[in-house]
Protein backbone atom coordinates (compact mmCIF):
# COMPACT_ATOMS: atom_id res chain seq x y z
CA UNK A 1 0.00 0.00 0.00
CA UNK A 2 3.25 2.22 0.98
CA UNK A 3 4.42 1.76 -2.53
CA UNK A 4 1.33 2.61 -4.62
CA UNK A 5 0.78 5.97 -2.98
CA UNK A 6 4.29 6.96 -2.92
CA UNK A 7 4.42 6.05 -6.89
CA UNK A 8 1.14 8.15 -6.98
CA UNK A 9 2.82 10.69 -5.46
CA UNK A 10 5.64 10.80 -7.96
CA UNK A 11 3.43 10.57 -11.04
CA UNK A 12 1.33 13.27 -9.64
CA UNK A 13 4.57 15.56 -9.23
CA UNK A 14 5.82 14.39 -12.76
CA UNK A 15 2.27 15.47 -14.22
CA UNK A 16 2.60 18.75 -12.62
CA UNK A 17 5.94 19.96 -14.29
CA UNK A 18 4.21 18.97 -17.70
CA UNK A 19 3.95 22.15 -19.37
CA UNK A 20 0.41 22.68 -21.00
CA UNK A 21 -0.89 25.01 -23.30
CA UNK A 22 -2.89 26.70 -20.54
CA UNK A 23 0.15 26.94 -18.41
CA UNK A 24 2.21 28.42 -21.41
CA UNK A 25 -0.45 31.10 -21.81
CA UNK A 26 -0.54 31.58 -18.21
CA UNK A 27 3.62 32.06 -17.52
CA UNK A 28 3.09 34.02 -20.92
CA UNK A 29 0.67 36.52 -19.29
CA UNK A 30 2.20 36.94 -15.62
CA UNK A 31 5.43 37.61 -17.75
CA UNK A 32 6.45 41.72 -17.88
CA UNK A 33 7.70 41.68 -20.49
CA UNK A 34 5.55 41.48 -23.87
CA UNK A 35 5.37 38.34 -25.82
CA UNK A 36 5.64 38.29 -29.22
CA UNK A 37 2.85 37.19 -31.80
CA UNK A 38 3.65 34.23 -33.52
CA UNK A 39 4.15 34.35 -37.36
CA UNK A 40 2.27 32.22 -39.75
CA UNK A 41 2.24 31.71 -43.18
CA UNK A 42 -0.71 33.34 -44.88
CA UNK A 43 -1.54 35.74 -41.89
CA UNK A 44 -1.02 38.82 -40.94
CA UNK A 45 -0.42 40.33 -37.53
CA UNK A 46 -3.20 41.70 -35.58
CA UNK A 47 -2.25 45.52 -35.94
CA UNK A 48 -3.94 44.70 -39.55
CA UNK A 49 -7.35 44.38 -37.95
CA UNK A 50 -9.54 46.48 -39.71
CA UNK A 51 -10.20 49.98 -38.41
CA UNK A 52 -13.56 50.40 -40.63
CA UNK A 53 -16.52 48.19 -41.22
CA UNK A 54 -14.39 46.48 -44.19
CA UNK A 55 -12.69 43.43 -43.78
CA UNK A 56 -9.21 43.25 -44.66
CA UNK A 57 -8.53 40.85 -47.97
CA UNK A 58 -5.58 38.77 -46.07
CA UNK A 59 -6.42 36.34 -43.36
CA UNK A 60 -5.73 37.69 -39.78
CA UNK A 61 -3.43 36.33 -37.07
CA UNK A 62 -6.41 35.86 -33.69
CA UNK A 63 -5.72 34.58 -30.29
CA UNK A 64 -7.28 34.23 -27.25
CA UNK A 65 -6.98 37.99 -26.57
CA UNK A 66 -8.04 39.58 -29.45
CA UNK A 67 -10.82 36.89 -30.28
CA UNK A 68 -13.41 39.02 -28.60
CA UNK A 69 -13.02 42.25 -30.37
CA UNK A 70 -12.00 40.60 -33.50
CA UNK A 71 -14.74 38.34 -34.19
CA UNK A 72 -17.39 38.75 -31.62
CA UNK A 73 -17.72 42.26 -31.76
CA UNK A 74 -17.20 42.33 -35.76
CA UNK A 75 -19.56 44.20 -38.31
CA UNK A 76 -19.21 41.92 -40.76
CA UNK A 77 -19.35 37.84 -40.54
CA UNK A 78 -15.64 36.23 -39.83
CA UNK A 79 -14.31 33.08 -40.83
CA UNK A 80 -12.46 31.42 -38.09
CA UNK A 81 -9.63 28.40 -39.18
CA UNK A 82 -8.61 26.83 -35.63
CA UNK A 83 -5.37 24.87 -36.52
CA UNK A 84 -2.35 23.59 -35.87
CA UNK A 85 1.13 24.27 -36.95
CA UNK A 86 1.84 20.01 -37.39
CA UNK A 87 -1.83 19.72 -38.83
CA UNK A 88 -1.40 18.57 -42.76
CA UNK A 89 -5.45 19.24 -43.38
CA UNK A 90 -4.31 22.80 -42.04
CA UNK A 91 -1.55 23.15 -44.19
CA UNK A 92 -3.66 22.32 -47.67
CA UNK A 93 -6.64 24.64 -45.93
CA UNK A 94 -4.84 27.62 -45.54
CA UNK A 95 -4.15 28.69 -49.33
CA UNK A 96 -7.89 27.88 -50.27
CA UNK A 97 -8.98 30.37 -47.26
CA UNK A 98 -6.27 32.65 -48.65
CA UNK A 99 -7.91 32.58 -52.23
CA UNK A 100 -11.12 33.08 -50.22
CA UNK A 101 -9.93 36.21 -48.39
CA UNK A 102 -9.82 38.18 -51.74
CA UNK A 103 -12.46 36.88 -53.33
CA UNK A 104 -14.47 38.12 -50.78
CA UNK A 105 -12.97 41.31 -50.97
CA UNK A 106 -13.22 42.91 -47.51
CA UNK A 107 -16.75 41.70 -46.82
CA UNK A 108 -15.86 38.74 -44.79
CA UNK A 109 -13.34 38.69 -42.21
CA UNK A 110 -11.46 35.62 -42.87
CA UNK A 111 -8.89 34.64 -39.59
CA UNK A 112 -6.98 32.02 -38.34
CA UNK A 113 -6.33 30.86 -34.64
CA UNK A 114 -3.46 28.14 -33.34
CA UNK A 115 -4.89 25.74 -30.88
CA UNK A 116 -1.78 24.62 -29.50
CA UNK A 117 -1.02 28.41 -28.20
CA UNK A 118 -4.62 29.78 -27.83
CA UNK A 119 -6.54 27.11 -25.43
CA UNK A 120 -8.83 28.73 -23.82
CA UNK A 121 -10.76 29.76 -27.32
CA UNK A 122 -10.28 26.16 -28.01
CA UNK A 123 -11.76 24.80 -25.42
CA UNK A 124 -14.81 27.54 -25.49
CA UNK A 125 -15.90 26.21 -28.65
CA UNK A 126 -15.22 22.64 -28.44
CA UNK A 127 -12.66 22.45 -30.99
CA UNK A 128 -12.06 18.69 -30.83
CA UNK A 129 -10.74 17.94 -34.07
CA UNK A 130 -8.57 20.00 -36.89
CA UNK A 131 -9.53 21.65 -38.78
CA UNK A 132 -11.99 23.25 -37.45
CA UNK A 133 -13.55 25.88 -39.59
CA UNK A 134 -16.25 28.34 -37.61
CA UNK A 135 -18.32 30.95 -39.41
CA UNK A 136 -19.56 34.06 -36.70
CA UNK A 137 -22.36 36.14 -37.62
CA UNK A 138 -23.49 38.77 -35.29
CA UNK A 139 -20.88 37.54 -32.54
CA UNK A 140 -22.42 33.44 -32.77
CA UNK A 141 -21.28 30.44 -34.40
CA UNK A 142 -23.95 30.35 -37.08
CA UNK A 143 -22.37 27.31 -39.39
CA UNK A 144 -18.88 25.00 -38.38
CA UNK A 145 -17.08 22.14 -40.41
CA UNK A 146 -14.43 19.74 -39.45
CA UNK A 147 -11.57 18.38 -41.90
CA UNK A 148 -10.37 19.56 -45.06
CA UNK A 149 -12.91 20.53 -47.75
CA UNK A 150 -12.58 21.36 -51.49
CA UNK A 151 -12.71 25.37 -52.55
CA UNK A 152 -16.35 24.76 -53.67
CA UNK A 153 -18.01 23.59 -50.44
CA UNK A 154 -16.24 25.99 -48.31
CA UNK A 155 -17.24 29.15 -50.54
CA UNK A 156 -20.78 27.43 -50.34
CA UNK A 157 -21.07 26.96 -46.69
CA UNK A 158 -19.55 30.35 -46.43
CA UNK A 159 -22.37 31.88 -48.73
CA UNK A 160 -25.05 30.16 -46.88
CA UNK A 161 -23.86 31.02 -43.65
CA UNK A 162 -23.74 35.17 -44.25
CA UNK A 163 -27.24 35.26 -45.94
């Protein structure tokens, strides 16, 4: 009995030094000093969010702390990619939302969001699989697919979901 709660006791204290991305985003937020937005291909920083009711034509860099003002709070519907940096599906996605952002033409906001460094978005809209592709209307979820799609049904779901 000795020996099964002292080996509980080390796997709990093994589990606790496990970094996590809540714990990253937590260290990252106590820090003083300010942390750096990550760079991804296809997206631009957040200083490019719009200042008018137009939607910029490139896709935008989100994360947990500009989610709300981004996409919540934005005049016109936004298209959300949660992904990964290691995701393949992600990888082929990305270009056909990039094609997307300027076809558009400013009247969809078209952004993307890294679930490995942006949990707590994540795990507020059950993002379970990637990727995860959320359309917000109004500041709701109105439409949401899961894997990799061709050009034609995202532009469709797209179309339904701003009407």
């Amino acid at each position: 009995m000795f020996h099964r709660a002292l080996l509980l006791t080390v796997l709990a204290a093994g589990l606790a030094c496990i970094p996590s991305a809540c714990n990253r985003e937590s260290a990252a937020t106590d820090s003083q000093e300010p942390v750096k937005p990550v760079k991804v291909a296809g997206a631009t920083a957040e200083s490019a969010a719009p200042k008018s009711t137009k939607a910029p034509t490139d896709v935008v860099l989100l994360s947990d702390s500009n989610f709300a003002k981004l996409v919540l709070q934005s005049d016109v519907p936004v298209v959300v990619d949660f992904y990964a940096d290691w995701c393949g599906p992600c990888k082929k996605l990305a270009p056909i939302l990039d094609q997307l952002a300027k076809e558009y033409d400013g009247k969809v906001l078209f952004g993307k969001i890294n679930t490995d460094h942006n949990g707590r978005t994540s795990s507020k809209y059950s993002v379970r699989a990637l990727p995860t592709v959320m359309i917000f209307k109004g500041g709701k979820a109105v439409e949401t697919f899961v894997g990799l799609f061709p050009k034609d049904y995202v532009k469709a779901t797209i179309d339904k979901a701003i009407k």
